[in-house]
Protein backbone atom coordinates (compact mmCIF):
# COMPACT_ATOMS: atom_id res chain seq x y z
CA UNK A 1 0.00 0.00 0.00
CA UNK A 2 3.05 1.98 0.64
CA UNK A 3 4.16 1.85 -2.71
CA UNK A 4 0.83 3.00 -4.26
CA UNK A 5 1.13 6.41 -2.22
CA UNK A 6 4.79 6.62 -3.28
CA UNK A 7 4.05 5.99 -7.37
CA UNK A 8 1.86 8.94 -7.00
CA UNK A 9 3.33 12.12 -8.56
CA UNK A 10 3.38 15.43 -7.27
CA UNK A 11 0.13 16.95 -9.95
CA UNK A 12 -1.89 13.93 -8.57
CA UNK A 13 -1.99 14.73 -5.18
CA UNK A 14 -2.11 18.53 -5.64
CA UNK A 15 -5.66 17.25 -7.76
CA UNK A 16 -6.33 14.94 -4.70
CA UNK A 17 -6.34 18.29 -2.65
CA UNK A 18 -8.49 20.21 -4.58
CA UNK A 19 -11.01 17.77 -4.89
CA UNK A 20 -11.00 17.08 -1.27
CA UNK A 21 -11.06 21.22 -0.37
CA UNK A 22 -14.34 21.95 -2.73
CA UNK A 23 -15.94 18.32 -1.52
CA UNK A 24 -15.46 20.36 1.86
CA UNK A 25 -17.00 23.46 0.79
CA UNK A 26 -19.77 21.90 -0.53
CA UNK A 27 -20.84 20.33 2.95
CA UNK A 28 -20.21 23.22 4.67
CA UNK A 29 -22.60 25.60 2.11
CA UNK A 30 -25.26 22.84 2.46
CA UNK A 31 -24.72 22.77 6.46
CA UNK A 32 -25.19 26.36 6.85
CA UNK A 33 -28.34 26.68 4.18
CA UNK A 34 -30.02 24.48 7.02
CA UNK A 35 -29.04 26.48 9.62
CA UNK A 36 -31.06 29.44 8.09
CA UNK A 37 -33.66 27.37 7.24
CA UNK A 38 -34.27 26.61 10.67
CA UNK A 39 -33.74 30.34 11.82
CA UNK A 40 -36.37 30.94 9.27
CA UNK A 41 -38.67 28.48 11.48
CA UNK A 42 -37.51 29.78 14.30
CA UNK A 43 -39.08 33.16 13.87
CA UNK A 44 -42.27 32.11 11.73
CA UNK A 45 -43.29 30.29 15.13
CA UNK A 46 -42.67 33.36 16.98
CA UNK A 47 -45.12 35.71 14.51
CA UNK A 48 -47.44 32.57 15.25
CA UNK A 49 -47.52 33.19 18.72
CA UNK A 50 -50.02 36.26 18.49
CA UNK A 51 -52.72 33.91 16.88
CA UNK A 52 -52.08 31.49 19.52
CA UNK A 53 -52.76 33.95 22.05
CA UNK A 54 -55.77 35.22 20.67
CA UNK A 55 -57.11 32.28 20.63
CA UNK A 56 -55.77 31.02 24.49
CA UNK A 57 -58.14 34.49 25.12
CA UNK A 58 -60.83 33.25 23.39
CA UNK A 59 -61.15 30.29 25.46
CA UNK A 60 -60.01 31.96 28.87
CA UNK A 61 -62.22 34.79 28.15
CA UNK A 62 -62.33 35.67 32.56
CA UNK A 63 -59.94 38.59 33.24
CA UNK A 64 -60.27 38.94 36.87
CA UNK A 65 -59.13 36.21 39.24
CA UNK A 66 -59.85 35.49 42.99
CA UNK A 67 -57.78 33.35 44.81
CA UNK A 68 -58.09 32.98 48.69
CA UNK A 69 -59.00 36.61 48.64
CA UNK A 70 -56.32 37.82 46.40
CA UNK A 71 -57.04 39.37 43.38
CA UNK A 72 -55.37 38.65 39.96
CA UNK A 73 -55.32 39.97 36.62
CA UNK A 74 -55.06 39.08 32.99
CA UNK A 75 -51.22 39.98 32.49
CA UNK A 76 -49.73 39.77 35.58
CA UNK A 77 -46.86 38.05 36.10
CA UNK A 78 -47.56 34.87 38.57
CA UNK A 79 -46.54 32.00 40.41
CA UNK A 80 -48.58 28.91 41.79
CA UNK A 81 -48.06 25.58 43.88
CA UNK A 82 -49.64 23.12 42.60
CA UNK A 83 -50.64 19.34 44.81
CA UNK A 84 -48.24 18.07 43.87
CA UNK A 85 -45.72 20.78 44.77
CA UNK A 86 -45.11 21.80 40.90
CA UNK A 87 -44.21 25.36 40.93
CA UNK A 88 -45.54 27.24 37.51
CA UNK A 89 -44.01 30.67 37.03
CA UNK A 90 -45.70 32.80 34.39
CA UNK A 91 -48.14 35.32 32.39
CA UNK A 92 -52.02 34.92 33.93
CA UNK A 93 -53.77 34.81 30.48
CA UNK A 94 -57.08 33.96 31.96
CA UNK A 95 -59.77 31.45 33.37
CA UNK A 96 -63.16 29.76 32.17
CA UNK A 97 -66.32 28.92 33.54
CA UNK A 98 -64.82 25.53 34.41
CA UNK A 99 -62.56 26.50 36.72
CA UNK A 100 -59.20 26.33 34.57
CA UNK A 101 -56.81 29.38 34.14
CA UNK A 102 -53.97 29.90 31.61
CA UNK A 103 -50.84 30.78 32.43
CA UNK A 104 -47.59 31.20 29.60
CA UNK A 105 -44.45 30.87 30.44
CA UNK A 106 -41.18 31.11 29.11
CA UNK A 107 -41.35 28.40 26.61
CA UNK A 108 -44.95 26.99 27.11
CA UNK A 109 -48.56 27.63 27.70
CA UNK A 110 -50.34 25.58 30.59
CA UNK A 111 -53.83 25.20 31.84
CA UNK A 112 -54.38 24.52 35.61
CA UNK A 113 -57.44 23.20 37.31
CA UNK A 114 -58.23 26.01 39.99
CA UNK A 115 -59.10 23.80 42.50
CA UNK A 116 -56.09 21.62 43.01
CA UNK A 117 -53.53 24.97 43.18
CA UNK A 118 -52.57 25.61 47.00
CA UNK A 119 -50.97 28.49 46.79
CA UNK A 120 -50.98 31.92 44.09
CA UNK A 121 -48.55 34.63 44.74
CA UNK A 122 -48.06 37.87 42.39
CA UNK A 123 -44.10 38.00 41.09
């Protein structure tokens, strides 16, 4: 094998090189097309986040919130205990006439029965 590498002559591996250099900057070009392509995702799911909370309004239509005599609105910034000592920190979007309220956080959007939440405190 040795002698294969050796037999080769000096125009043949410069070729070798070049090949190898633009079969490199091909896979890179490729790789970073992807990466803005999922940049580009990236922010179309963030413009889609105003019809998502239009529509977490729609169906938590209740603004005002009383908790163990507190008061809470739609928009403040909140954080409950749950039974089972889950601690939610978040955005009060709303409630509905079942008893459920809304909250968004950083990177989700829950719904909470009101009834098994021991504790709400205002951040």
């Amino acid at each position: 094998m040795l002698e294969r590498f050796q037999s080769l002559s000096g125009s043949q591996i410069i070729l070798a090189a070049i090949i190898a250099f633009v079969i490199w900057a091909i896979i890179e070009f490729i790789r970073s097309v992807r990466r803005s392509v999922k940049v580009v995702k990236k922010t179309f799911g963030e413009v889609d986040m105003a019809r998502v909370m239009e529509r977490c309004h729609e169906l938590f239509p209740i603004e005002t919130i009383l908790f163990r005599g507190a008061e809470f609105q739609r928009g403040m910034r909140i954080r409950i205990t749950t039974t089972q000592k889950t601690i939610i920190e978040g955005e009060l979007i709303g409630m509905n006439k079942i008893q459920m309220i809304c909250i968004r956080t950083k990177n989700q959007i829950i719904a909470h029965q009101l009834d098994k939440i021991q504790e709400m405190t205002k951040i």
